[in-house]
Protein backbone atom coordinates (compact mmCIF):
# COMPACT_ATOMS: atom_id res chain seq x y z
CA UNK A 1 77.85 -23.35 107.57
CA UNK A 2 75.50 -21.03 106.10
CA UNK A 3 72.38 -19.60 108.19
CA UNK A 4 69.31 -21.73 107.09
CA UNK A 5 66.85 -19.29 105.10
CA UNK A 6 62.95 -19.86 105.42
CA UNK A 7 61.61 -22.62 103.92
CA UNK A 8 59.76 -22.18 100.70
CA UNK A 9 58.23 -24.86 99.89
CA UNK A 10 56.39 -25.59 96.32
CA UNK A 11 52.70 -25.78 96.71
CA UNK A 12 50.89 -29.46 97.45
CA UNK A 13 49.53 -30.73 94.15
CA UNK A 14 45.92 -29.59 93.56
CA UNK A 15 44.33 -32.78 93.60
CA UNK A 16 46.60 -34.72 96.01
CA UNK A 17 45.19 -37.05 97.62
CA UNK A 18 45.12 -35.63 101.15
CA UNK A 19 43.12 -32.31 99.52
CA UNK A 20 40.76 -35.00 97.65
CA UNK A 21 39.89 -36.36 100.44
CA UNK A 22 38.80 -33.59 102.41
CA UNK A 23 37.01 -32.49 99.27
CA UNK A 24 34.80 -36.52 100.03
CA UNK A 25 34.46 -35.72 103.37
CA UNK A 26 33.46 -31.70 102.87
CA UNK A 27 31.14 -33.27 100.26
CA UNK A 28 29.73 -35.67 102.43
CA UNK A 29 29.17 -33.52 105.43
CA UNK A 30 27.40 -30.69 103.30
CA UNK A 31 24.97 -33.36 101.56
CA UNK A 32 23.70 -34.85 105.01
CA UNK A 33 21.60 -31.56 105.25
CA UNK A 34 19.94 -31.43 102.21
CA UNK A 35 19.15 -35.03 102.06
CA UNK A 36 15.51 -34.90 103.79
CA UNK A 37 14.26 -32.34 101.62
CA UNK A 38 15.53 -34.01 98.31
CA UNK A 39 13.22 -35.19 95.96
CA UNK A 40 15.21 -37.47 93.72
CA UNK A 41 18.33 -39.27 94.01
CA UNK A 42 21.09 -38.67 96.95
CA UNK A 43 23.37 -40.12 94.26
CA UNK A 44 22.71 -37.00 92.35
CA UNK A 45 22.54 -34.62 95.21
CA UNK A 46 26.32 -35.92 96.46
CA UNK A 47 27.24 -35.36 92.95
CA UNK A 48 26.47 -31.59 92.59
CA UNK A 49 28.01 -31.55 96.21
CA UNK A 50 31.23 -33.28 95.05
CA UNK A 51 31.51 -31.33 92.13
CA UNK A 52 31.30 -28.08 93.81
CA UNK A 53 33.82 -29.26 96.33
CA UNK A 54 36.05 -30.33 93.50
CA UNK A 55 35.83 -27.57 91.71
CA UNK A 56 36.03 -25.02 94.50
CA UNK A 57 39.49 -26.83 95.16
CA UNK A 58 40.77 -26.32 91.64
CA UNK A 59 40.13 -22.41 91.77
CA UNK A 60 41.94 -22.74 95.62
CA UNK A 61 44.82 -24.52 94.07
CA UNK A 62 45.31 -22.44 91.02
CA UNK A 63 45.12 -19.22 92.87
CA UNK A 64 47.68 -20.68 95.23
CA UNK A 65 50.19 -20.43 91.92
CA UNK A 66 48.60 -17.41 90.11
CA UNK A 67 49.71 -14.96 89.43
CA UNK A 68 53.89 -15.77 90.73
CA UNK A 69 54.09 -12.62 92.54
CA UNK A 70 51.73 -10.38 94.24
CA UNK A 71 51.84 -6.53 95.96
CA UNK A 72 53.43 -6.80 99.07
CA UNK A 73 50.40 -5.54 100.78
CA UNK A 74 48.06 -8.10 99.64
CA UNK A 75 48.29 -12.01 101.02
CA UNK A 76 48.29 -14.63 99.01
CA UNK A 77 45.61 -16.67 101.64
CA UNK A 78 43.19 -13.62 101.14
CA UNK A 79 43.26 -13.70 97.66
CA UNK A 80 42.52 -18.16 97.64
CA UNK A 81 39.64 -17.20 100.38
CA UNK A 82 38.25 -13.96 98.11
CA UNK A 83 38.47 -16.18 95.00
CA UNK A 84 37.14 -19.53 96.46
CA UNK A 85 34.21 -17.11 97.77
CA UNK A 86 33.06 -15.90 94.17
CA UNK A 87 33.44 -18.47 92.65
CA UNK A 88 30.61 -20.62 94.23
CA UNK A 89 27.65 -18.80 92.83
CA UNK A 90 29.38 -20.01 89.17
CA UNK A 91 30.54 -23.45 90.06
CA UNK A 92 26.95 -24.16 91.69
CA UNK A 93 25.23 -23.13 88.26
CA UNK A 94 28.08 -25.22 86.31
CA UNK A 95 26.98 -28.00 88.79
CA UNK A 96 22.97 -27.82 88.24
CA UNK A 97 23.93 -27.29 84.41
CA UNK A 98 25.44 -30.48 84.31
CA UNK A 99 23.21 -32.52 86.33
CA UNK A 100 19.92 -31.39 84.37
CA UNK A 101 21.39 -32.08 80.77
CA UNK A 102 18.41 -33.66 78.45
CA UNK A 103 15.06 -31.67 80.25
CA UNK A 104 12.78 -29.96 78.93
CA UNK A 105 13.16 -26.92 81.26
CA UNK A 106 16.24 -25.23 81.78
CA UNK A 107 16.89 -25.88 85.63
CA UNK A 108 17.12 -21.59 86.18
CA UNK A 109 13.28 -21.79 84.57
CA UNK A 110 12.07 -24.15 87.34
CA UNK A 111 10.90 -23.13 91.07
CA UNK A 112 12.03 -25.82 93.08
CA UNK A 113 15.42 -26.60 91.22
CA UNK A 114 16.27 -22.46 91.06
CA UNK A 115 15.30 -22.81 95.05
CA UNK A 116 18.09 -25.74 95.46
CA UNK A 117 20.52 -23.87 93.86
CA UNK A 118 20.08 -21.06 96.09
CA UNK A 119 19.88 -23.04 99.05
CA UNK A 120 23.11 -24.82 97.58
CA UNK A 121 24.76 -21.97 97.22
CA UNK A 122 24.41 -20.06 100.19
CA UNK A 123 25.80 -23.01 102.20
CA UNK A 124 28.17 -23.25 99.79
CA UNK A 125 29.16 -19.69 100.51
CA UNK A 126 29.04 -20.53 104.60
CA UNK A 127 30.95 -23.53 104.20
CA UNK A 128 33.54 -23.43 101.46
CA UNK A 129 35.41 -20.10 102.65
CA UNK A 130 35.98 -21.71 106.25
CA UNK A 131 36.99 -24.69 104.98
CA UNK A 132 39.69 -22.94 103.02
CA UNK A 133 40.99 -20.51 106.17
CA UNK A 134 41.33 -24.09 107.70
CA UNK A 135 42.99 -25.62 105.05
CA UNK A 136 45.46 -22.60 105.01
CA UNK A 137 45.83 -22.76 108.74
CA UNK A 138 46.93 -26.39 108.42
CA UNK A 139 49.23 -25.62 105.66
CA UNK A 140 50.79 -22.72 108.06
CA UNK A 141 51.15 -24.49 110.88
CA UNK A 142 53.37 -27.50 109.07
CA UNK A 143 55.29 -25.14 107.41
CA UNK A 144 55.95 -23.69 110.95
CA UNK A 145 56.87 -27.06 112.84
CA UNK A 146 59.53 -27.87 109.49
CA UNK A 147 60.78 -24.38 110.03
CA UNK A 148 61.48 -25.29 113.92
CA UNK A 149 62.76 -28.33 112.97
CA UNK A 150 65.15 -26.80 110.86
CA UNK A 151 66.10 -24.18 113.08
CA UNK A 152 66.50 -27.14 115.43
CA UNK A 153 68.64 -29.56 113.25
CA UNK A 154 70.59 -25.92 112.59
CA UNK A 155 70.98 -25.50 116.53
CA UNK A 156 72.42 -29.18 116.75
CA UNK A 157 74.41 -28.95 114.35
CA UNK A 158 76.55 -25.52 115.72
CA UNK A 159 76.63 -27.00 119.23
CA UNK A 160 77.93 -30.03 117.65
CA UNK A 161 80.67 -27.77 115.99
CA UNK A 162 81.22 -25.83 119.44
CA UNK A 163 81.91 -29.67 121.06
CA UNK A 164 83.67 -30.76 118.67
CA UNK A 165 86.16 -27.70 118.80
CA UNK A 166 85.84 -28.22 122.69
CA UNK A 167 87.35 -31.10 122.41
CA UNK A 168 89.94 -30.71 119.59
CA UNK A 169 91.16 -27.68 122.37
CA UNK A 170 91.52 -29.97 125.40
CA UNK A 171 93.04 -32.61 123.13
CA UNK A 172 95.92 -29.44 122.43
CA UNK A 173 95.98 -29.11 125.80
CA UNK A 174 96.39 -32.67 126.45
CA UNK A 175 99.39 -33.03 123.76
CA UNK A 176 102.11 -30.73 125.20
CA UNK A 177 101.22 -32.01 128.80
CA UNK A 178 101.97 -35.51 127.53
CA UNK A 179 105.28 -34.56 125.09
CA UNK A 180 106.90 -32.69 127.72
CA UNK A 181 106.52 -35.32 130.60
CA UNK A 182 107.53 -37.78 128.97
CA UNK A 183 110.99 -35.85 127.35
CA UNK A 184 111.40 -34.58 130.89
CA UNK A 185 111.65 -38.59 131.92
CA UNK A 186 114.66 -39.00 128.65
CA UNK A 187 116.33 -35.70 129.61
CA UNK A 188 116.56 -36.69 133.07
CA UNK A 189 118.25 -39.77 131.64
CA UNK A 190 120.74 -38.00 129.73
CA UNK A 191 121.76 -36.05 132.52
CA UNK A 192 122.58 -38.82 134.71
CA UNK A 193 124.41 -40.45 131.42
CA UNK A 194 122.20 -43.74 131.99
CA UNK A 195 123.09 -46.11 129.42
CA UNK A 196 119.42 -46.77 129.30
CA UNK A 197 119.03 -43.56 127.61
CA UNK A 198 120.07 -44.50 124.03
CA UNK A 199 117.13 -46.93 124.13
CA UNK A 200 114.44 -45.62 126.08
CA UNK A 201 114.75 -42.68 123.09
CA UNK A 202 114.34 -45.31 120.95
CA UNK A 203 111.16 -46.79 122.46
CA UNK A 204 110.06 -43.44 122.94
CA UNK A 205 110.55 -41.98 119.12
CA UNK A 206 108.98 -45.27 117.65
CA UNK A 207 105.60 -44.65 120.52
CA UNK A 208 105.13 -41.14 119.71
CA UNK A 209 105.77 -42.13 116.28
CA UNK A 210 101.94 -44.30 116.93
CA UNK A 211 100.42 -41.81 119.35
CA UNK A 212 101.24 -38.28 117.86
CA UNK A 213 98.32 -38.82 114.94
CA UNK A 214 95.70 -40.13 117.33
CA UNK A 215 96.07 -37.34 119.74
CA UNK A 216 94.02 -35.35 116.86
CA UNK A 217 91.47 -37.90 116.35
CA UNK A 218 87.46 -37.17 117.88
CA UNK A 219 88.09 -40.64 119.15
CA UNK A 220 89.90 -44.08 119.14
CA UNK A 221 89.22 -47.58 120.49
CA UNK A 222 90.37 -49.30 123.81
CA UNK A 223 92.21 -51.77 121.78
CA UNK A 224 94.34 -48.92 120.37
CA UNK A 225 94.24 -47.11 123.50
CA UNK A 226 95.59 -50.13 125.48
CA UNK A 227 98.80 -50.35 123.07
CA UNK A 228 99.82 -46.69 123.80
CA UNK A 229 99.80 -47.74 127.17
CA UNK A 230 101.88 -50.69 127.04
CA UNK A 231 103.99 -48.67 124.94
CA UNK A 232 104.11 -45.96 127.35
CA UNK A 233 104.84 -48.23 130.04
CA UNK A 234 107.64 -50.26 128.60
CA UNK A 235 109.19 -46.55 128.10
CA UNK A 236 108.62 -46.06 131.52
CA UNK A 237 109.88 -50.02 132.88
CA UNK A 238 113.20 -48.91 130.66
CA UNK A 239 113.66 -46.05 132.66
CA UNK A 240 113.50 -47.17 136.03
CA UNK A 241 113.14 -51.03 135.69
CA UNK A 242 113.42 -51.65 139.42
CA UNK A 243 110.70 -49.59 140.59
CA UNK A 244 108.01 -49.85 138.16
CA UNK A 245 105.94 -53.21 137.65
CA UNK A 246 102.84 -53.05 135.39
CA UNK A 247 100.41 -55.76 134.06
CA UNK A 248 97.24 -55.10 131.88
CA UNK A 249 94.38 -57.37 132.02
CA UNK A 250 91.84 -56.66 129.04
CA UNK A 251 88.53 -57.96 128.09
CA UNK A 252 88.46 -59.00 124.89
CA UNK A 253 84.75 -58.15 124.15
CA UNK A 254 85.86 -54.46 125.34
CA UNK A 255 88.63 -53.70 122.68
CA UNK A 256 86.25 -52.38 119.83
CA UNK A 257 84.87 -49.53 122.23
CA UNK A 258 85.34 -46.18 121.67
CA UNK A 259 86.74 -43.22 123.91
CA UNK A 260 88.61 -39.95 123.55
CA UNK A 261 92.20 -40.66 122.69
CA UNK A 262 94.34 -40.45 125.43
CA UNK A 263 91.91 -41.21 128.34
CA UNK A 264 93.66 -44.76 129.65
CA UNK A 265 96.90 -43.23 129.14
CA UNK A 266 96.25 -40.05 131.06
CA UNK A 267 95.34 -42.40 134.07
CA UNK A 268 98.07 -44.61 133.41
CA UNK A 269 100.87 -41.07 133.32
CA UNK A 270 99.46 -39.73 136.47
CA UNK A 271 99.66 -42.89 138.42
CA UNK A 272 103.43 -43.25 137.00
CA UNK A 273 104.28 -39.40 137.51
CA UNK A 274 102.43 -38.55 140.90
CA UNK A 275 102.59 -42.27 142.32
CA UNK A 276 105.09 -44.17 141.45
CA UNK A 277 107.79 -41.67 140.23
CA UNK A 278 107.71 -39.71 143.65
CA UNK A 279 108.03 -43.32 146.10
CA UNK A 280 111.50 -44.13 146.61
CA UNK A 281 110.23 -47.98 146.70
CA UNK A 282 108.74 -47.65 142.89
CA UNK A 283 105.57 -49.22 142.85
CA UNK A 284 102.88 -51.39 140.85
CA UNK A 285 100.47 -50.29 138.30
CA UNK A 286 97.37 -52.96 137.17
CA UNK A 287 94.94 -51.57 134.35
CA UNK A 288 92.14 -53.78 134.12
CA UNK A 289 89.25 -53.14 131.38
CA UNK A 290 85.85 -55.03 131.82
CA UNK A 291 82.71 -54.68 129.65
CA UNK A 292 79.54 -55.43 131.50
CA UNK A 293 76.51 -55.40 129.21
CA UNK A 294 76.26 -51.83 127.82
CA UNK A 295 78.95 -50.38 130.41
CA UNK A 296 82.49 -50.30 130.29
CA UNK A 297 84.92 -50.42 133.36
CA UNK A 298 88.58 -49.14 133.28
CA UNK A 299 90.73 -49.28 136.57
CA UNK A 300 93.91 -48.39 136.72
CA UNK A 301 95.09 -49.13 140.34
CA UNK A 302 98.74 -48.49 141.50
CA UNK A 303 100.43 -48.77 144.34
CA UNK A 304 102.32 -45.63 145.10
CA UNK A 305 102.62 -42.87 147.54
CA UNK A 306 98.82 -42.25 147.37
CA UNK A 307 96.77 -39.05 148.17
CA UNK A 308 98.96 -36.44 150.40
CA UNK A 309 102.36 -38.63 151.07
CA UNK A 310 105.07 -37.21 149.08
CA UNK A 311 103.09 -36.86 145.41
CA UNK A 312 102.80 -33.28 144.47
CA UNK A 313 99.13 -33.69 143.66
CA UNK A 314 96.89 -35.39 140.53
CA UNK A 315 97.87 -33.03 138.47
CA UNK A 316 95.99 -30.88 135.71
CA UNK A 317 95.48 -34.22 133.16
CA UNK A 318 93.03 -35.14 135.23
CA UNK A 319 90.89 -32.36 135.44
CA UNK A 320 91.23 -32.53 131.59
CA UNK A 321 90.08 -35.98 131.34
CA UNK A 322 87.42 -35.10 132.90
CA UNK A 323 85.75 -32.32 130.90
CA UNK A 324 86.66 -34.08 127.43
CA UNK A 325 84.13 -37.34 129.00
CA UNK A 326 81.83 -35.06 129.37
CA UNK A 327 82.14 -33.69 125.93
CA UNK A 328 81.82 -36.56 124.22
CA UNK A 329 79.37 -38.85 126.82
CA UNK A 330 77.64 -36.14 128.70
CA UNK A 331 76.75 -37.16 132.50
CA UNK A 332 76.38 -41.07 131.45
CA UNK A 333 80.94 -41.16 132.17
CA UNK A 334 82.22 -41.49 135.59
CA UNK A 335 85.56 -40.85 136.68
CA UNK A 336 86.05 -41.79 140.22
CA UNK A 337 89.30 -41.47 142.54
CA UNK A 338 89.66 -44.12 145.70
CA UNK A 339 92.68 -44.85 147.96
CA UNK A 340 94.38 -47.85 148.15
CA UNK A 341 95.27 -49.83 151.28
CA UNK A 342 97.99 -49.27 152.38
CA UNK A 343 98.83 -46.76 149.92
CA UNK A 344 98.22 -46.14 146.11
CA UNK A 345 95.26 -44.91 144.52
CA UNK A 346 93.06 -46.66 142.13
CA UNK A 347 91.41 -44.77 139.35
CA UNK A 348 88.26 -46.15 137.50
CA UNK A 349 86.24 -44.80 134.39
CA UNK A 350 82.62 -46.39 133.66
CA UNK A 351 82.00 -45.50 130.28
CA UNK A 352 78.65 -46.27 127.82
CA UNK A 353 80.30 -49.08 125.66
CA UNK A 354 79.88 -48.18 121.93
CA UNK A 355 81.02 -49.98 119.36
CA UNK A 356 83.36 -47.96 117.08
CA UNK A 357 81.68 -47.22 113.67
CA UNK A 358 77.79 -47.50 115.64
């Protein structure tokens, strides 16, 4: 992704409506003034006014356009101002001109209507050049909030990147920690020459043969999530059938959620490998999923040698788990550790629940 260059934006039309309606406002304002001392119409008094306005706008707008390119030394704003300021001696005569069509008496030829127009134009001249630096201001000022925004939108967008390969890294780190425990589990099979080996290689090459893509995936669902685990488990139950009981419990209404691959299962591995694996009794593991309004609950409770009694710690999954919820849900995920009476720990994740594809 490219650096985002400044925006350039094409000028606003000339008579837009936003610009025509300042003109009807300018127009009115200036009027209000002149209106006690007018002898005829205020009709034809708004008129000139209006016309000036208008006019002053076009020779604004066309000298924000003209000429394409100007010295470097010499702004483009100054040049609208400087022209919008000598022009109103010329638009004001245009405008009298105009308004005194069929007379006898050219309007430059009589007192009080040569008086007008230099009363017109020297507020002309007060007004129309201020209105302009404010006009340009405006302009300025929403070209600098879109140029923030884009610099913001750019910002989000690289931090999104930096998460994202934040969390492809952990997700590495998480796939070798996973492979090798679980060969560790068949090679310790082989060595003994368990006849269970055969088929827990079997169980094993067609899970990985489900899990391996997903590991690489931003994120999955619990329903998906929950299957690697049974999977995983019936690997395990193969392996030591007498000393590992499991049961999953599952909300329905949960199963379309999404979560970073990997996160049941890396509960589910450490209660096997630091719980159950290390109690010469085996143990039980229950993984329960509830979704309560817009939370989600995972506990995965077993009943093995517990915190300190023979494990040889939670190991470094954990740890893992941790900063990839954080990634991905910021401080609304929870990952909380408890002891279980007598012994056995019980580990729970509250999770936001999104729907996958929201």
């Amino acid at each position: 992704m490219t650096a985002t260059a400044p925006i350039d934006e094409p000028p606003a039309p000339i008579f837009g409506w936003r610009r025509v309606r300042v003109v009807l406002i300018a127009a009115a304002v200036v009027s209000l003034p002149l209106a006690p001392g007018w002898q005829v119409s205020y009709a034809i008094l708004y008129g000139r006014v209006f016309f000036i306005a208008l006019a002053l706008l076009c020779v604004f707008g066309v000298f924000e356009r003209w000429p394409p390119r100007l010295p470097r030394w010499f702004a483009r704003w100054a040049l609208q101002v400087i022209a919008v300021a000598l022009a109103v001696p010329f638009v004001v005569a245009i405008a009298y001109w105009l308004t005194t069509l069929g007379l006898d008496q050219p309007w430059y030829k009589d007192k009080d209507r040569l008086g007008g127009y230099s009363a017109m134009t020297m507020l002309a001249l007060l007004t129309a050049p201020w209105i302009a630096v404010a006009a340009l201001l405006r302009q300025i000022k929403e070209v600098a909030q879109k140029q923030a925004l884009a610099f913001e939108l750019e910002r989000s967008e690289y931090e999104r990147r930096a998460l994202d390969a934040r969390l492809r890294l952990l997700q590495a780190q998480v796939e070798p920690h996973f492979l090798f425990n679980t060969l560790a589990n068949v090679r310790e099979l082989v060595d003994r020459g368990s006849p269970q080996a055969s088929g827990v290689l079997g169980s094993l090459i067609a899970y990985l043969r489900a899990a391996v893509p997903r590991l690489h995936e931003p994120s999955t669902t619990l329903g998906q999530e929950i299957e690697l685990v049974r999977a995983y488990l019936e690997v395990m139950h193969m392996r030591m059938p007498d000393r590992l009981q499991f049961a999953l419990d599952v909300d329905p209404l949960a199963r379309g959620l999404v979560l970073p691959p990997m996160s049941v299962l890396t509960l589910v591995e450490n209660a096997v490998r630091h719980g159950i694996d290390p109690s010469e009794e085996g143990g039980r593991i229950d993984i329960e999923v509830r979704r309560r309004a817009d939370r989600c609950l995972v506990r995965v409770r077993d009943t093995g040698v517990g915190f300190g009694t023979g494990g040889d710690g939670l190991g470094t999954g954990l740890e893992t788990l941790r900063e990839r919820l954080q990634l991905v849900f910021g401080e609304a995920a929870r990952l909380r550790l408890d002891g279980v009476v007598p012994h056995g720990v019980e580990a729970e994740l509250d999770l936001p629940a999104r729907e996958a594809g929201v």
